[in-house]
PDB file of N, CA and C in Angstrom:
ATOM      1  N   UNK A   1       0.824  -1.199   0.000  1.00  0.00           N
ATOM      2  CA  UNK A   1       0.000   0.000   0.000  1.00  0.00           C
ATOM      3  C   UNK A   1       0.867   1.261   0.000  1.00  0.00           C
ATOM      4  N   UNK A   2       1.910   1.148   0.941  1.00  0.00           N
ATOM      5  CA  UNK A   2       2.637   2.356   1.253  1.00  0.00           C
ATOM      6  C   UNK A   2       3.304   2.694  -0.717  1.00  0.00           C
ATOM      7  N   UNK A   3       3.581   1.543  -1.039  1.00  0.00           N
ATOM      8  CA  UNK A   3       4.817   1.809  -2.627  1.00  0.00           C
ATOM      9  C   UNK A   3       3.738   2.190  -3.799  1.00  0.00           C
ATOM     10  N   UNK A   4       2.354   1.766  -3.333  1.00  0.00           N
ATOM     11  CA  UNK A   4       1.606   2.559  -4.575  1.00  0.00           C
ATOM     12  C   UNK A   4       1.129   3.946  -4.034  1.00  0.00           C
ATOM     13  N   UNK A   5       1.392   4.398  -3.116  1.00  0.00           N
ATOM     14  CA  UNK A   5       0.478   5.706  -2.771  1.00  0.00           C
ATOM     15  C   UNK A   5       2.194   6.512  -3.557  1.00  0.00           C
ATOM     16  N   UNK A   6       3.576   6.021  -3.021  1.00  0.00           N
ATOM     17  CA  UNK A   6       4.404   6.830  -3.880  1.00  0.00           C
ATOM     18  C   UNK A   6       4.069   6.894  -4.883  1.00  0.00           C
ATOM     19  N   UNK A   7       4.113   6.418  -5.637  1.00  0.00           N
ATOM     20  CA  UNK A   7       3.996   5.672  -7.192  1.00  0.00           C
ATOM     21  C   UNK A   7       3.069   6.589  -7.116  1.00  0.00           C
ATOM     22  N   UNK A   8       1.694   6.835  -6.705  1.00  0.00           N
ATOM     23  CA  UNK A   8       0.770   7.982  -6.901  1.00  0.00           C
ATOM     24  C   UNK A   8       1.663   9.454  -7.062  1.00  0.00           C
ATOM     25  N   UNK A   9       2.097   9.545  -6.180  1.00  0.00           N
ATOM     26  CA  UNK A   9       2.918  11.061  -6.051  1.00  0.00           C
ATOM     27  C   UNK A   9       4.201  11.217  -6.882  1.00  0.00           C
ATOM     28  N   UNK A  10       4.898   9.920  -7.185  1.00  0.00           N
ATOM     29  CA  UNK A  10       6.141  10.084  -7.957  1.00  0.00           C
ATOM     30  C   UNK A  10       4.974  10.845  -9.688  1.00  0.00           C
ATOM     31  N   UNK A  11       4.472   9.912  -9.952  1.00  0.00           N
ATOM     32  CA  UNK A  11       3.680  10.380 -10.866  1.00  0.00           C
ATOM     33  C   UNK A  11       2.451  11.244 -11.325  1.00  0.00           C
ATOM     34  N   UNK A  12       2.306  11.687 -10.839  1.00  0.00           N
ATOM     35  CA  UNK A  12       1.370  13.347 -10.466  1.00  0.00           C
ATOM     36  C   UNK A  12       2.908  14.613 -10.192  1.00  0.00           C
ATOM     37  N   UNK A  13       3.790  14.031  -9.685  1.00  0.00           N
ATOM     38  CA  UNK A  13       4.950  14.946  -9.922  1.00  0.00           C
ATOM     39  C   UNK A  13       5.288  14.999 -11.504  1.00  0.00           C
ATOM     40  N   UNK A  14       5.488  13.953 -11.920  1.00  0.00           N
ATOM     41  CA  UNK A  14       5.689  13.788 -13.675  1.00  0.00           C
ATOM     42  C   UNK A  14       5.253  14.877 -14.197  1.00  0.00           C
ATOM     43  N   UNK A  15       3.803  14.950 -13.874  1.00  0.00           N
ATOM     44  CA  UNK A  15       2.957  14.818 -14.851  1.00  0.00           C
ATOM     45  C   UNK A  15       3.150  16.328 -14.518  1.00  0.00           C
ATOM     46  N   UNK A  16       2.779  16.831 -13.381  1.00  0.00           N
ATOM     47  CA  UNK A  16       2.641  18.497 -13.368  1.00  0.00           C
ATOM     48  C   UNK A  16       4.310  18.895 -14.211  1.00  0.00           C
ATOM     49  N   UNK A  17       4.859  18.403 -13.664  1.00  0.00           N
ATOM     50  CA  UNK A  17       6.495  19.113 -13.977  1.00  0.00           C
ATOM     51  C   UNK A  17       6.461  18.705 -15.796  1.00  0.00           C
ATOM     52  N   UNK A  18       5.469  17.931 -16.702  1.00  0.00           N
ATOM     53  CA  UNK A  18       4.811  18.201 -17.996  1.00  0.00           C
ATOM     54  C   UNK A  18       6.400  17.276 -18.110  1.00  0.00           C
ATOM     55  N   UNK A  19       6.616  15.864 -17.374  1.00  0.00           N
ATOM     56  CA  UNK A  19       6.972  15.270 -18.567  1.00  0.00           C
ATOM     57  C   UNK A  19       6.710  13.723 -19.148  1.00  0.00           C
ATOM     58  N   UNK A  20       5.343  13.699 -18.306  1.00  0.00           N
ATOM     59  CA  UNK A  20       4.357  12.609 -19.281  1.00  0.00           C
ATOM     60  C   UNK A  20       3.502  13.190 -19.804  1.00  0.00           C
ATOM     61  N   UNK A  21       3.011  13.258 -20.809  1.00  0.00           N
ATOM     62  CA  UNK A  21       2.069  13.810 -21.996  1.00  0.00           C
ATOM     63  C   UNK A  21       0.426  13.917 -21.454  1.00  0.00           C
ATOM     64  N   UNK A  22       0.025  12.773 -20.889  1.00  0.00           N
ATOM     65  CA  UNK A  22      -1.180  12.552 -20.339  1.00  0.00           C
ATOM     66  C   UNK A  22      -1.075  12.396 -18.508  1.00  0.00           C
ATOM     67  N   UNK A  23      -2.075  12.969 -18.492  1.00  0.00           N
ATOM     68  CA  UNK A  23      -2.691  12.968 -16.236  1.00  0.00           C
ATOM     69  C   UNK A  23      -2.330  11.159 -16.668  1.00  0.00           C
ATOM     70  N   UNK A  24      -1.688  10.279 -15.577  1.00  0.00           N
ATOM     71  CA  UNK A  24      -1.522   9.309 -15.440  1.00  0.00           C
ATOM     72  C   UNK A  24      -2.409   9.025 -14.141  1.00  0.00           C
ATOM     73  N   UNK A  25      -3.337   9.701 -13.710  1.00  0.00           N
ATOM     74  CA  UNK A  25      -4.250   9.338 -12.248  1.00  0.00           C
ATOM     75  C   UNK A  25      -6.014   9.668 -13.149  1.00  0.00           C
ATOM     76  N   UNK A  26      -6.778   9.172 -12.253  1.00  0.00           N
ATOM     77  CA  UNK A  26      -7.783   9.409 -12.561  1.00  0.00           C
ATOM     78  C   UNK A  26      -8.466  10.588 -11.909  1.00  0.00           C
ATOM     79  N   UNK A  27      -9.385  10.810 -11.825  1.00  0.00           N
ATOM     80  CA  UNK A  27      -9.960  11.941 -11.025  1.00  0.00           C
ATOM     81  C   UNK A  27      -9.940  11.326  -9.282  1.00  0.00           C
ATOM     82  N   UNK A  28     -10.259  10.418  -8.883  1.00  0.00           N
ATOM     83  CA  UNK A  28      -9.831   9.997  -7.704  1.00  0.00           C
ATOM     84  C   UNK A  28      -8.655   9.835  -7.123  1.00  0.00           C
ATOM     85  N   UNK A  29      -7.902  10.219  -7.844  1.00  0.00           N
ATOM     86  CA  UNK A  29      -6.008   9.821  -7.907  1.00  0.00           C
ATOM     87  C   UNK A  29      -5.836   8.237  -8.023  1.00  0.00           C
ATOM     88  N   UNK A  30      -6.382   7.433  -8.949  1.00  0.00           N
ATOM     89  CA  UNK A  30      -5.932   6.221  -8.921  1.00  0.00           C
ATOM     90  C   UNK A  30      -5.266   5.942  -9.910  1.00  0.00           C
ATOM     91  N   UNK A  31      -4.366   5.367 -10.317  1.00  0.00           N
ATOM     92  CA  UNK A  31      -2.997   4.836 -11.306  1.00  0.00           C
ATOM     93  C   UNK A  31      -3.560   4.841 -12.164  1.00  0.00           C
ATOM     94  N   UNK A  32      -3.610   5.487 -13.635  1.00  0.00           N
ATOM     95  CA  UNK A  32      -4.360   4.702 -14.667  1.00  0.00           C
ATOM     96  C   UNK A  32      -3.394   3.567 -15.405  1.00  0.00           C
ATOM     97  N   UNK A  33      -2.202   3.502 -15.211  1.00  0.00           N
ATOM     98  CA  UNK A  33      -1.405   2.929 -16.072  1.00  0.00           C
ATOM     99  C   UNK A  33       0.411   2.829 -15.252  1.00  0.00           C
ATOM    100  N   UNK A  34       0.725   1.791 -15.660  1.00  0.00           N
ATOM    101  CA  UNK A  34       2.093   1.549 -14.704  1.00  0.00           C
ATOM    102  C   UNK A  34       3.282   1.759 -15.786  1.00  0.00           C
ATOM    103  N   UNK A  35       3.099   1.346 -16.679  1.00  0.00           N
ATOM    104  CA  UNK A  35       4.364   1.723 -17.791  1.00  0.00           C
ATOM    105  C   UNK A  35       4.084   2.735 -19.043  1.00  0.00           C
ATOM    106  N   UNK A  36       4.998   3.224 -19.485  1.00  0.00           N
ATOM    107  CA  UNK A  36       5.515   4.676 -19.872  1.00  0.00           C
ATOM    108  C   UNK A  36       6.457   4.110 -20.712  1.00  0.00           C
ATOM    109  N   UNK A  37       6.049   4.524 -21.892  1.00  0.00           N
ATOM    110  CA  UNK A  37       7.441   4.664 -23.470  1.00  0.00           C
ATOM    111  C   UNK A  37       7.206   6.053 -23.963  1.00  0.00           C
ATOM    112  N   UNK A  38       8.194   5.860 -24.599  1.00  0.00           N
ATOM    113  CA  UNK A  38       8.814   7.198 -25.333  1.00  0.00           C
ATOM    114  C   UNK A  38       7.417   8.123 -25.784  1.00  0.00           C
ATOM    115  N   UNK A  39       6.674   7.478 -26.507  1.00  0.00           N
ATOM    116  CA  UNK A  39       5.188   8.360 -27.185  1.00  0.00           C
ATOM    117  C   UNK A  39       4.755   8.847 -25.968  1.00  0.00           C
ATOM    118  N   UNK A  40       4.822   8.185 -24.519  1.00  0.00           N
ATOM    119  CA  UNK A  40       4.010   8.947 -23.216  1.00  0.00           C
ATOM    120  C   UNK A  40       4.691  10.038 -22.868  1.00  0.00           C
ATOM    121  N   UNK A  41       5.884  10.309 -23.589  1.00  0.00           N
ATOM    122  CA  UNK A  41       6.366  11.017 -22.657  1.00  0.00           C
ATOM    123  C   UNK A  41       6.629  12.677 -23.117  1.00  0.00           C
ATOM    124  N   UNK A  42       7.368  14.068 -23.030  1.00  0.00           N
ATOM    125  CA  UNK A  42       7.415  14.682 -23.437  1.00  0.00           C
ATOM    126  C   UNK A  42       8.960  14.404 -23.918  1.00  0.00           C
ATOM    127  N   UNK A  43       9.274  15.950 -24.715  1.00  0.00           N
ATOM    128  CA  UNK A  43      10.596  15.566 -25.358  1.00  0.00           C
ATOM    129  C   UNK A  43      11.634  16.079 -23.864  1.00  0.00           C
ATOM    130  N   UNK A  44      11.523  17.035 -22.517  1.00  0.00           N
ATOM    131  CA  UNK A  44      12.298  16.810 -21.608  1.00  0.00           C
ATOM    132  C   UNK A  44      12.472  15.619 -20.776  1.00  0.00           C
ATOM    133  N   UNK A  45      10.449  15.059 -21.217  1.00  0.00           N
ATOM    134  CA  UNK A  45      10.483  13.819 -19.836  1.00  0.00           C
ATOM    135  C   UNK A  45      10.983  12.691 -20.394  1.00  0.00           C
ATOM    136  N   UNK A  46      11.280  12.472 -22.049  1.00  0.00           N
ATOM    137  CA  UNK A  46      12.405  11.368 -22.771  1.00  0.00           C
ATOM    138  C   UNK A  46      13.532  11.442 -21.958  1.00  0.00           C
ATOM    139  N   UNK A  47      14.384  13.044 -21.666  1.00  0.00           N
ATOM    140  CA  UNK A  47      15.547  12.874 -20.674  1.00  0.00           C
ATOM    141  C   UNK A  47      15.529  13.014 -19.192  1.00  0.00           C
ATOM    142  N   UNK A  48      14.537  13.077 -18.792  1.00  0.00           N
ATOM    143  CA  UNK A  48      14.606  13.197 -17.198  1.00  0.00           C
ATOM    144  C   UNK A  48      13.719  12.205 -16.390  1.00  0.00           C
ATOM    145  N   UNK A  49      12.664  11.906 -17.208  1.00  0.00           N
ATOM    146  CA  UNK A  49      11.545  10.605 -16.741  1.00  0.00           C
ATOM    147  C   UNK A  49      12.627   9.424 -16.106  1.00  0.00           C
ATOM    148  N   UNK A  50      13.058   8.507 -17.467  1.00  0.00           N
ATOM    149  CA  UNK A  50      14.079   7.486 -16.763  1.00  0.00           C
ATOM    150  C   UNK A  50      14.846   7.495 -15.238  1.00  0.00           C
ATOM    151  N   UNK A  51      15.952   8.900 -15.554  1.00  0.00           N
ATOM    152  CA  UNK A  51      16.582   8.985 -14.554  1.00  0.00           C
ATOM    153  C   UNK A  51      15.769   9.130 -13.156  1.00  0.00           C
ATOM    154  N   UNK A  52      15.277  10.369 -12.871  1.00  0.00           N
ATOM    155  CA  UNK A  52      14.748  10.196 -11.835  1.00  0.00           C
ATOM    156  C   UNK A  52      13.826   9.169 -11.551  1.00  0.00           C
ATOM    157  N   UNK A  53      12.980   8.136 -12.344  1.00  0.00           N
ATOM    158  CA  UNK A  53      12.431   7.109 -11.739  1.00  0.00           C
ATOM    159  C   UNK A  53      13.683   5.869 -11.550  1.00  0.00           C
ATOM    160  N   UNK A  54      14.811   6.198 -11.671  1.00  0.00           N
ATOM    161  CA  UNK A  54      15.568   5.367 -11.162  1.00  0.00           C
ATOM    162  C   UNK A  54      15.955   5.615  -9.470  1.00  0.00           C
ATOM    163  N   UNK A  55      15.986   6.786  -9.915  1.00  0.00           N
ATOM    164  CA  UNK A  55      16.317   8.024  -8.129  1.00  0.00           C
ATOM    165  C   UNK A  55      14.901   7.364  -7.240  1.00  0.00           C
ATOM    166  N   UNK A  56      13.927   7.723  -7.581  1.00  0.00           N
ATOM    167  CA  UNK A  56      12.833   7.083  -6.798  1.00  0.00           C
ATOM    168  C   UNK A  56      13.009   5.376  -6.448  1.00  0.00           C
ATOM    169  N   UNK A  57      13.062   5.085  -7.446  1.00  0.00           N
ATOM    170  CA  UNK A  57      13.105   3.366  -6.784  1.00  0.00           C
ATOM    171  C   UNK A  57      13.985   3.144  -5.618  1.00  0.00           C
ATOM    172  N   UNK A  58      15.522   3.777  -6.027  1.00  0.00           N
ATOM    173  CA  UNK A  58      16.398   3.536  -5.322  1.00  0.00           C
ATOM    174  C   UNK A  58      15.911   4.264  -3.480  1.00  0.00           C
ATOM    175  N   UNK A  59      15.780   5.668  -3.543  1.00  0.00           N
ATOM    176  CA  UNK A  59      15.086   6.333  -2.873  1.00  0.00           C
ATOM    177  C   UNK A  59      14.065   5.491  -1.924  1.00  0.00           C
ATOM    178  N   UNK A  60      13.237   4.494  -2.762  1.00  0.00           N
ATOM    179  CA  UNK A  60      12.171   3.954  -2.030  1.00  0.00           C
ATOM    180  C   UNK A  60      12.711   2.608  -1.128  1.00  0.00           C
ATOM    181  N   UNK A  61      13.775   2.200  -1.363  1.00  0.00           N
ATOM    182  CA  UNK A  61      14.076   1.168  -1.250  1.00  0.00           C
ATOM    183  C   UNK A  61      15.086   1.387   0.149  1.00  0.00           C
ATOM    184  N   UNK A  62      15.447   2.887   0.215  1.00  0.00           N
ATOM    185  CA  UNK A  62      16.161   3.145   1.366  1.00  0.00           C
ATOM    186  C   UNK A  62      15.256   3.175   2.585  1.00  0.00           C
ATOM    187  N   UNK A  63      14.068   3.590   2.261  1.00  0.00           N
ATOM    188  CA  UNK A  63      13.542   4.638   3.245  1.00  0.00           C
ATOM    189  C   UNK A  63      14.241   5.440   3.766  1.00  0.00           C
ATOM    190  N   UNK A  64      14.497   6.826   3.248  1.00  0.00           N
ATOM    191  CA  UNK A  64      14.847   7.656   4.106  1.00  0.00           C
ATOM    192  C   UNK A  64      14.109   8.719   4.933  1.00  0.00           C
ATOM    193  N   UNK A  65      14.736   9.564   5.816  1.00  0.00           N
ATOM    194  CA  UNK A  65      13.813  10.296   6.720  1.00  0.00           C
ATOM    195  C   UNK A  65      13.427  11.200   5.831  1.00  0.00           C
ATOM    196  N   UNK A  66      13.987  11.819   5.068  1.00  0.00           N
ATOM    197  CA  UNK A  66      13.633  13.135   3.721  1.00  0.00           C
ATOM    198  C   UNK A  66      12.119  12.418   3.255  1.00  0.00           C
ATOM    199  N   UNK A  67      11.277  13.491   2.820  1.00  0.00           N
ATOM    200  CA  UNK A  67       9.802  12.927   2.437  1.00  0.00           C
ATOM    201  C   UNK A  67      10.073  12.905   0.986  1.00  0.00           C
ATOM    202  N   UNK A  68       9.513  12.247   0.069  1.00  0.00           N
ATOM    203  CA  UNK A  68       9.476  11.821  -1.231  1.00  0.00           C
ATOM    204  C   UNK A  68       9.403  12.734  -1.795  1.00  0.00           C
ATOM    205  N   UNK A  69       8.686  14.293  -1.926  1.00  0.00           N
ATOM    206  CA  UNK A  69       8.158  15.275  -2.435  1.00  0.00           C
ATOM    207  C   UNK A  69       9.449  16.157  -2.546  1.00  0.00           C
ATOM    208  N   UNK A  70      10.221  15.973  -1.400  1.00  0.00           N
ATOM    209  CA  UNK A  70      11.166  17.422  -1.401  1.00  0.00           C
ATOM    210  C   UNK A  70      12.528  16.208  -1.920  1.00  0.00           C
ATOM    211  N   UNK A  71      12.482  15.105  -2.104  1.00  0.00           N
ATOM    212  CA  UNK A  71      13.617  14.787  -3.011  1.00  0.00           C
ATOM    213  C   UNK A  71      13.480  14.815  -4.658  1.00  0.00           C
ATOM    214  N   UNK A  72      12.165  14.366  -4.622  1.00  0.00           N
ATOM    215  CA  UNK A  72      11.633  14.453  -6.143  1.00  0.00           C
ATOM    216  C   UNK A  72      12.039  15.964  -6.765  1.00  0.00           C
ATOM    217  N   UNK A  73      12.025  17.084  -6.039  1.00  0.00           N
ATOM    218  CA  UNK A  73      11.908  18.267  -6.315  1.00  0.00           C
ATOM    219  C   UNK A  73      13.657  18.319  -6.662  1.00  0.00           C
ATOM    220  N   UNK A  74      14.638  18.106  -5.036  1.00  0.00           N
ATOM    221  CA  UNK A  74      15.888  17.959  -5.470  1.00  0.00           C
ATOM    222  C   UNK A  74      16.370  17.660  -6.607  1.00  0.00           C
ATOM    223  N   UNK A  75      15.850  16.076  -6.685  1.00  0.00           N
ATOM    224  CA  UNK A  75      16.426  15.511  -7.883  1.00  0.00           C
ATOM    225  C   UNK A  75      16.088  16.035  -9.189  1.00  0.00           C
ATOM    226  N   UNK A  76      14.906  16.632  -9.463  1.00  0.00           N
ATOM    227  CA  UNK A  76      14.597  17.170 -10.502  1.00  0.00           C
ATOM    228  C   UNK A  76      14.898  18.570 -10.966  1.00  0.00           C
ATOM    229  N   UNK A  77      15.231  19.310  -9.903  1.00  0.00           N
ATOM    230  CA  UNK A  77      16.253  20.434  -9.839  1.00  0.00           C
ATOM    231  C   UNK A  77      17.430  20.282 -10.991  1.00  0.00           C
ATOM    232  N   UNK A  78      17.926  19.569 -10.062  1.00  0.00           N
ATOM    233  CA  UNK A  78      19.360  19.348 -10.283  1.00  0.00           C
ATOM    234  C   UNK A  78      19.617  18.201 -11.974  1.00  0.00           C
ATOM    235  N   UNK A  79      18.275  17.140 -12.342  1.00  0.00           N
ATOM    236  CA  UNK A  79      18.611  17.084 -13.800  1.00  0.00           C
ATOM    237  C   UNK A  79      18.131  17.945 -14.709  1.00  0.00           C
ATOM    238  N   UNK A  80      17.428  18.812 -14.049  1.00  0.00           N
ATOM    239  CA  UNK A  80      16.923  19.831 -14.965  1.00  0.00           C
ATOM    240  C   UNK A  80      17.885  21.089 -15.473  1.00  0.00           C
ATOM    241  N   UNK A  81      18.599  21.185 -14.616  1.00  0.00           N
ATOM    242  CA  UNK A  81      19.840  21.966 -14.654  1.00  0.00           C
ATOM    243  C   UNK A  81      20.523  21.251 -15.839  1.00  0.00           C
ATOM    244  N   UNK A  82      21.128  20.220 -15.575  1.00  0.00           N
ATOM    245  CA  UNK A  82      22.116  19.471 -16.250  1.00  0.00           C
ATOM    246  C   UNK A  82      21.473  19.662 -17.441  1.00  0.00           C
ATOM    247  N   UNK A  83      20.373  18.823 -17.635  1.00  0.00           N
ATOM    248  CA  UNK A  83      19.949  18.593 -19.309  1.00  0.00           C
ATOM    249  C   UNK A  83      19.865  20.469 -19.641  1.00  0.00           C
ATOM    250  N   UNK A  84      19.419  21.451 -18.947  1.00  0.00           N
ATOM    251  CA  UNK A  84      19.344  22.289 -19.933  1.00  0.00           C
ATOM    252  C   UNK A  84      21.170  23.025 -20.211  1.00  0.00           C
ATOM    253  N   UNK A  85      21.996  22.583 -19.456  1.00  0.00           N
ATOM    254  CA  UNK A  85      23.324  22.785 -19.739  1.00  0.00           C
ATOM    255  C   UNK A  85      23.731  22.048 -20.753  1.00  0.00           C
ATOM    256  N   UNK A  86      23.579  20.626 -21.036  1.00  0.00           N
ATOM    257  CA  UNK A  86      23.501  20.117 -22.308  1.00  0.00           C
ATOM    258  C   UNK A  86      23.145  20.901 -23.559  1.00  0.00           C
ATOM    259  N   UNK A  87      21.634  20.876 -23.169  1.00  0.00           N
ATOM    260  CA  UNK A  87      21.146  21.461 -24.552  1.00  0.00           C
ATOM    261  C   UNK A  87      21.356  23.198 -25.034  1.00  0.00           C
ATOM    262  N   UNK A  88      22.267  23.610 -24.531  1.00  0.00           N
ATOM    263  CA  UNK A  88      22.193  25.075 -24.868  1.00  0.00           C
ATOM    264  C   UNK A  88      23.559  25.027 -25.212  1.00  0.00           C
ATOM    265  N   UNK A  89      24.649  24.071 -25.172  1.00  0.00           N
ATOM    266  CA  UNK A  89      25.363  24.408 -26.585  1.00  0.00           C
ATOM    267  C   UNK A  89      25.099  24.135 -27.274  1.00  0.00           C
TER     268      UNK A  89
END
């Protein structure tokens, strides 16, 4: 129970931060869907989707005292930085 209510919030983070294409929750917040390819995704969330759902798993698997929301934010900070340092040469 506890790994799908993340899974709720890892993905409603996606989705606001616009880099899955479609609301992946329903109007009740329930999962509509567990896997994600390239067509779901946007052209930033092609480079940042993967990574940070790797950060989350790993993340989930620690339990740490940090709440899910303010690492998601970290982590997405910080590849968001990177990829747009990439792409602007």
């Amino acid at each position: 129970e506890d790994f799908y209510d993340e899974n709720v919030v890892f993905l409603r983070f996606c989705f606001e931060k616009e880099l899955l294409k479609k609301n992946p929750l329903d109007r009740q917040g329930r999962i509509l869907r567990m896997v994600y390819i390239n067509q779901d995704l946007t052209n930033i969330g092609k480079n940042l989707f993967p990574e940070l759902l790797d950060k989350f798993l790993a993340f989930y698997d620690r339990k740490g005292k940090t709440s899910l929301e303010t690492m998601l934010n970290r982590w997405y900070t910080a590849l968001e930085k990177e990829y747009r340092s990439q792409t602007a040469g």
